[in-house]
Every structure is written in C-alpha cells, then in structure tokens.
Protein backbone atom coordinates (compact mmCIF):
# COMPACT_ATOMS: atom_id res chain seq x y z
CA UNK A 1 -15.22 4.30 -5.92
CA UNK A 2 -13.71 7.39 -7.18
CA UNK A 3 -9.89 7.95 -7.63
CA UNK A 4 -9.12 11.73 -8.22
CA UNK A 5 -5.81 12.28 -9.42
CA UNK A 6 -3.37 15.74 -8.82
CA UNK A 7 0.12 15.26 -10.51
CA UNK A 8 3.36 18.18 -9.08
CA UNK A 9 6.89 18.28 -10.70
CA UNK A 10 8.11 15.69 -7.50
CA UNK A 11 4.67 14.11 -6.16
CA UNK A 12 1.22 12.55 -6.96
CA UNK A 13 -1.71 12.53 -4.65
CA UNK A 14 -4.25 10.44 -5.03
CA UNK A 15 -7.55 10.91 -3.65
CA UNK A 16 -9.73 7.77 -2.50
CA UNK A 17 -13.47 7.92 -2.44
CA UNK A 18 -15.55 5.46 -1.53
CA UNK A 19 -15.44 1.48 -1.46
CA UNK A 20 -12.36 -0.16 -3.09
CA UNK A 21 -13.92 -3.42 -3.54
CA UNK A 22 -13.51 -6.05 -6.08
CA UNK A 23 -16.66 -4.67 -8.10
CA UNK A 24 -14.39 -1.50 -8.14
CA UNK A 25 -11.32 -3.08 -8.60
CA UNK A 26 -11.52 -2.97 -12.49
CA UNK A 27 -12.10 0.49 -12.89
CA UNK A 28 -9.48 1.35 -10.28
CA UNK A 29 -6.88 -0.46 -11.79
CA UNK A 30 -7.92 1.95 -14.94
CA UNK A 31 -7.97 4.79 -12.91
CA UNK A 32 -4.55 4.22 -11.25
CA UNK A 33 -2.48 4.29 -14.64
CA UNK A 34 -1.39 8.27 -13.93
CA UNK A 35 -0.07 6.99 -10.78
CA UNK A 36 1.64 4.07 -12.76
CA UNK A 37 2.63 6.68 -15.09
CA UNK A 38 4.30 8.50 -12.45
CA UNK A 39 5.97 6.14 -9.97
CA UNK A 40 9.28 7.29 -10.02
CA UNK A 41 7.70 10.34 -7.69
CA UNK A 42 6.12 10.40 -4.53
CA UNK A 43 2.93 9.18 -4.60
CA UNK A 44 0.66 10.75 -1.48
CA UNK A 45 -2.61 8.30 -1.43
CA UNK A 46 -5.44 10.35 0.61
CA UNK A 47 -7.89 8.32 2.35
CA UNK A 48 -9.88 10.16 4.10
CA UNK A 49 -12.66 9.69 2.51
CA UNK A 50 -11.87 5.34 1.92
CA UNK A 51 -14.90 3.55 3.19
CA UNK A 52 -13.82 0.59 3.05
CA UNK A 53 -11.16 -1.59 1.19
CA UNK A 54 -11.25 -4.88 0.34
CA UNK A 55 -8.29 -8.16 -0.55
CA UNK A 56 -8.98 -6.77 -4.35
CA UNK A 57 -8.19 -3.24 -3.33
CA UNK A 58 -5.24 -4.23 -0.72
CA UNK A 59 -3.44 -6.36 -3.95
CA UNK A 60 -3.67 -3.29 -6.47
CA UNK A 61 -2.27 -1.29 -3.84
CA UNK A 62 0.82 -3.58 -3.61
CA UNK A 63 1.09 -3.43 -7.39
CA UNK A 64 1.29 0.41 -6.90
CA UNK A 65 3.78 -0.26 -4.49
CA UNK A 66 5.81 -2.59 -6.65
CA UNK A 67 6.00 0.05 -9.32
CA UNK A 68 7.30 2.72 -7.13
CA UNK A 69 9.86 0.38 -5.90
CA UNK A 70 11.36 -0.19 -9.37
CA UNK A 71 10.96 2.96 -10.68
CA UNK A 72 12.87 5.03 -7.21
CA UNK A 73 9.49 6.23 -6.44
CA UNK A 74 7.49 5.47 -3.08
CA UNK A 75 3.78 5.51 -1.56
CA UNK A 76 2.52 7.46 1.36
CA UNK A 77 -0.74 6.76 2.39
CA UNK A 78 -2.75 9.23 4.78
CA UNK A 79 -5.34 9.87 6.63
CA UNK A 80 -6.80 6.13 6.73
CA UNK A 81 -10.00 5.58 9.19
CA UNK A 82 -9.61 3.12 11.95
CA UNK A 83 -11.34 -0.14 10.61
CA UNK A 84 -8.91 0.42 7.32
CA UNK A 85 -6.44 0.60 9.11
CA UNK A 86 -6.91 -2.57 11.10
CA UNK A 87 -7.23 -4.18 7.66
CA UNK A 88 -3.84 -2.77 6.98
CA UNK A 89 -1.83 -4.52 10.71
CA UNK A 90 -3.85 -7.70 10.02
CA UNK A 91 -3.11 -8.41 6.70
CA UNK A 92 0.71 -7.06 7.88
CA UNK A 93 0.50 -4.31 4.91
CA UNK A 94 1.10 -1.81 7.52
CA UNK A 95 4.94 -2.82 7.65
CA UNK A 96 4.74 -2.42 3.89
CA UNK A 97 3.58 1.14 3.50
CA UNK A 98 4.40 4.75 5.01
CA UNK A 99 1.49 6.14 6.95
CA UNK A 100 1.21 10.13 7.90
C-alpha cells in the first residue's frame, strides 16, 4: 500500500495504491500525516488504483474525515472500483463521504 501525496495552495490529493489492509494500516496512518497536516483544505483521495480496503483502512479514513471536519476542511474521494465501493453502502460510509 502506497499513499502518494500532492499538496496546492486550496487542495490535497491523495493517491491510493494498493491494499489498505490492517498489515498496511500502520504505515498508512504514517503516511497520512501531510493530509492531517493539511485538513483545513480539500482533500481529493484518488482511488483508482485501491485494491481493496479493509475495517482498518475504512476507520483511518473516518479519522481523516474527523480532522477535516474540525479543521473547515473536507474529503472527496474518487474514482473508487465497484467492490470498494460496495464496502463503502454496506458499512453506510457512503452517506459519510463525497464521491466524484
């Protein structure tokens, strides 16, 4: 799992590689700190190229979340595959994010 990281004045985009699984989940949560770091902006999360995601990767995406919602900031998350995405409506995280 790979987390590649572009910071603009106004937005953040994250780029998701991988499996975010719990063996990733520790270095992830190291990974995310620019987006910590930044989430008064928008942060733009690019899946594309998400595998898979796992309960681990699902909770560290609601801290994100969290953050964003204290700091003004918010996440967008795009481009998520289908099986992801049914992750996302059953575990009812769709209703929590933005999806493009």
């Amino acid at each position: 799992m790979t987390l590649d990281t572009n910071v603009n004045n106004d937005q953040v985009i994250g780029t998701l590689k991988g499996r975010l699984d719990t063996a990733a989940a520790v270095q992830f949560t190291k990974d995310m700190e620019p987006l910590m770091e930044n989430a008064d902006k928008e942060i733009v999360l690019d899946c594309s190229k998400l595998d898979f995601i796992s309960s681990s990767g699902l909770r560290l995406l609601l801290t994100l979340r969290k953050e964003t919602m204290a700091k003004g900031g918010k996440v967008i998350i795009k481009e998520v595959n289908d099986d992801i995405q049914q992750v996302f409506k059953i575990t009812g995280f769709s209703s929590l994010f933005e999806f493009v």
